[in-house]
Each structure stands twice: as C-alpha cells, then as structure tokens.
C-alpha atoms as a PDB file:
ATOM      1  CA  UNK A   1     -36.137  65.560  28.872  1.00  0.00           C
ATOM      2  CA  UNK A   2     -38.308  65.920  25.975  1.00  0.00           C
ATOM      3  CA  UNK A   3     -39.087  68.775  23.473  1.00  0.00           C
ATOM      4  CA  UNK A   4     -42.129  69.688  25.689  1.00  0.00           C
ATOM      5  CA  UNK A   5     -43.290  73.380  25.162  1.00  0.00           C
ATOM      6  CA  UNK A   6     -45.433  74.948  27.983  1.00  0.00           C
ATOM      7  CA  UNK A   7     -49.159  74.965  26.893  1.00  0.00           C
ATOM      8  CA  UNK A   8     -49.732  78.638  25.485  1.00  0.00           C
ATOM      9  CA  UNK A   9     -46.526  79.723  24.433  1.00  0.00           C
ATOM     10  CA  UNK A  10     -44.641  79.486  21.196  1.00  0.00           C
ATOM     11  CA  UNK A  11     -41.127  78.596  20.230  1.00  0.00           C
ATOM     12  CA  UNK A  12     -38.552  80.755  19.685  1.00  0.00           C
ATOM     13  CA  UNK A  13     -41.091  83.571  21.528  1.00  0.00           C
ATOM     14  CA  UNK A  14     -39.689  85.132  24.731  1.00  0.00           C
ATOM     15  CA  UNK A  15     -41.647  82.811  27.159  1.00  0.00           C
ATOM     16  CA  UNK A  16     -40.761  79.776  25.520  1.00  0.00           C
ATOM     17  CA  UNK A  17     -40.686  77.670  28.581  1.00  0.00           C
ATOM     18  CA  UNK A  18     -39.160  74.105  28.317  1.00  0.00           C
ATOM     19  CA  UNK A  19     -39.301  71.122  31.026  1.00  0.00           C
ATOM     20  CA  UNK A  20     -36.157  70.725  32.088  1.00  0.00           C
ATOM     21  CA  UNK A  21     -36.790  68.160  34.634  1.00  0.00           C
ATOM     22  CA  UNK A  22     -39.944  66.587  37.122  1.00  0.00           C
ATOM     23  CA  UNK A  23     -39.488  66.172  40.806  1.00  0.00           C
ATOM     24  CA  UNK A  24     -41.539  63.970  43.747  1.00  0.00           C
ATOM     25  CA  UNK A  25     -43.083  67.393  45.000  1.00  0.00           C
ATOM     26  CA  UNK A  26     -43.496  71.080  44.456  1.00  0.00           C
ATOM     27  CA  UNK A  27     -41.528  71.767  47.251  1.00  0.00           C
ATOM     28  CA  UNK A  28     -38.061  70.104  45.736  1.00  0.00           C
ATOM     29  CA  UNK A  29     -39.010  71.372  42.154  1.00  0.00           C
ATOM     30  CA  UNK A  30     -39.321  74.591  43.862  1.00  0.00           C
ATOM     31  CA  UNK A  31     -35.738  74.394  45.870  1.00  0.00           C
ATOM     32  CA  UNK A  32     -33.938  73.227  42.430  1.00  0.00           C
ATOM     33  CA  UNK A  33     -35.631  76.152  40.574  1.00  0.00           C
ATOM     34  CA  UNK A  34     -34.412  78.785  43.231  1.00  0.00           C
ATOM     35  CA  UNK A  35     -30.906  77.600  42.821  1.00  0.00           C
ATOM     36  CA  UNK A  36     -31.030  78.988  39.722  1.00  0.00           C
ATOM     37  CA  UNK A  37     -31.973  82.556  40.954  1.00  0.00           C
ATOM     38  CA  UNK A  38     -28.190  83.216  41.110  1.00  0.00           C
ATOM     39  CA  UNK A  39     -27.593  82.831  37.764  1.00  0.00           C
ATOM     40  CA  UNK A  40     -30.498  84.448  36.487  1.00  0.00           C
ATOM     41  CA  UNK A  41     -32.470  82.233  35.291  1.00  0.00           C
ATOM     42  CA  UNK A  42     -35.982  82.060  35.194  1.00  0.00           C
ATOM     43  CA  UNK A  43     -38.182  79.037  36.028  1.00  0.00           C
ATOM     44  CA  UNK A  44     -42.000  77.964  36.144  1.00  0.00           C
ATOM     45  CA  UNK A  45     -43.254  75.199  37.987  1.00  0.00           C
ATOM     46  CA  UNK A  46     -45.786  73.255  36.770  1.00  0.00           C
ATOM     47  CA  UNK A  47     -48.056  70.335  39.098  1.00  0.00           C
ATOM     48  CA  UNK A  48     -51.320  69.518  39.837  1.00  0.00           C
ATOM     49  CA  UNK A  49     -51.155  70.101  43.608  1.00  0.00           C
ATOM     50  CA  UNK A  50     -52.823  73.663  44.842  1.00  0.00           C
ATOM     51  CA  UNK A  51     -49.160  74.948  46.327  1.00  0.00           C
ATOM     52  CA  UNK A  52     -47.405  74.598  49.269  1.00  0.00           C
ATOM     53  CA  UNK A  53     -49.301  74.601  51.820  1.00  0.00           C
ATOM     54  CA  UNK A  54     -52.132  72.472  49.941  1.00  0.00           C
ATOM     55  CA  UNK A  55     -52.051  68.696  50.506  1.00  0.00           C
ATOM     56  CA  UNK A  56     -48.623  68.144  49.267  1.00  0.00           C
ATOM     57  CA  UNK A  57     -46.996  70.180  51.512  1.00  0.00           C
ATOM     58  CA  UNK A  58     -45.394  67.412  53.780  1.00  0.00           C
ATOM     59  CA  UNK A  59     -43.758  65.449  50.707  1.00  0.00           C
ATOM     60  CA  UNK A  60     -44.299  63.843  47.536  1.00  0.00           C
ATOM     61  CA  UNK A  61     -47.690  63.540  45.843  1.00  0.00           C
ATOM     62  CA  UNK A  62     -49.346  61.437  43.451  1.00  0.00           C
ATOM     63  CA  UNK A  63     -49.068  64.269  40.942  1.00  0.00           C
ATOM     64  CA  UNK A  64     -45.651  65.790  41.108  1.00  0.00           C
ATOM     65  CA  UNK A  65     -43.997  68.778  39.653  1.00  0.00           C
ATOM     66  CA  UNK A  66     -42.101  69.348  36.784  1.00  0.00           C
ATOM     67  CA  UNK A  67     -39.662  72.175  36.463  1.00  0.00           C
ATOM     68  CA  UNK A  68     -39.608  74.804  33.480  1.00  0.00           C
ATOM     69  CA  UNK A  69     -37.109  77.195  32.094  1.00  0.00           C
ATOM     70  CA  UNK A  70     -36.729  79.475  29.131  1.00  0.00           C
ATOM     71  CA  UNK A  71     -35.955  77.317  25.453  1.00  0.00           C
ATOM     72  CA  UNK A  72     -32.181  79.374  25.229  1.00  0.00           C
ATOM     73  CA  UNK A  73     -31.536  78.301  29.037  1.00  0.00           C
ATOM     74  CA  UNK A  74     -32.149  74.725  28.797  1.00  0.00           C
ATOM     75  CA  UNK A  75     -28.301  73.827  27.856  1.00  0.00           C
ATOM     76  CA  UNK A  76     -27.436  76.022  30.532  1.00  0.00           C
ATOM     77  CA  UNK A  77     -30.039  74.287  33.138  1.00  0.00           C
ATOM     78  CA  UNK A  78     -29.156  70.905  32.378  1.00  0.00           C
ATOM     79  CA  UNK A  79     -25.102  71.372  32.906  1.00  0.00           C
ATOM     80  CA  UNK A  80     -25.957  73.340  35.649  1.00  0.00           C
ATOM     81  CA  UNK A  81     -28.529  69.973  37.043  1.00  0.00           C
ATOM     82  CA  UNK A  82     -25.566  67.247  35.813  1.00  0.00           C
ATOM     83  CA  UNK A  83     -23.276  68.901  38.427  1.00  0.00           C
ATOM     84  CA  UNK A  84     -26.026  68.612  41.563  1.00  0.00           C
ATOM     85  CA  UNK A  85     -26.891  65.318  40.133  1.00  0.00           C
ATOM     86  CA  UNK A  86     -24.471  63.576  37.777  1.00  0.00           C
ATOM     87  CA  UNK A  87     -25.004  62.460  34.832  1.00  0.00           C
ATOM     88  CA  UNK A  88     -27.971  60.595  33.600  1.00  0.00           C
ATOM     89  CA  UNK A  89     -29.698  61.385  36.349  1.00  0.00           C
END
C-alpha cells in the first residue's frame, strides 16, 4: 500500500491514519479491522457507501472500502494481514 495519509491529519501526529489495505465492501473491511481489536489496534474505515445497512449491505459495491490504521501500527498491521493472507496478497 501506498504512503496515503488520511485527509485532515498530519504525520507523525497521534491520528496519523495510514491505508493499510482496500476491501470489496465495508462489511469485510470492517471484519479485518475488528480482528485487530485484540491487539489493540485502532482502525478507520474509509468508503463511499452510507454504512451497513445502506445499499452495500448485501456485498461488494462499486465503491469499496479501504482500511486505516495508525502510521506506528502499519508494520504491525501488515505482518499481522500476510499471515490471514500470505504474502503479496
């Protein structure tokens, strides 16, 4: 993934939020994100769609959703996503 920053925040500032990966629907981005509730991580995520139980709610949409996590977790994240996925996924 790229060096994207989330729109408003700064790097290096405590809600420097980094995409970390982008998913078919809220609903998986939102799955992958909870995983990481045991470890304490934080994560945004960021689509188009108007939630859950908007239009998307039954699978995939046109617009996605991309997954965000703090700048200082994103090594973390992505070892964490290699082992659910494998790498160069």
């Amino acid at each position: 993934m790229g060096e994207a920053t989330l729109p408003g925040t700064k790097k290096g500032n405590a809600m420097d939020f980094r995409k970390i990966a982008e998913f078919p629907s809220r609903l998986e981005a939102e799955t992958v994100g909870h995983a990481l509730d045991q470890y304490g991580i934080p994560f945004l995520v960021k689509s188009e769609d108007i939630g859950f139980f908007g239009p998307t709610a039954a699978g995939s949409s046109v617009w996605g959703a991309s997954l965000w996590v703090p700048g200082e977790r994103v090594e973390q994240v992505k070892k964490l996503l290699s082992c659910v996925a494998g790498e160069g996924e």
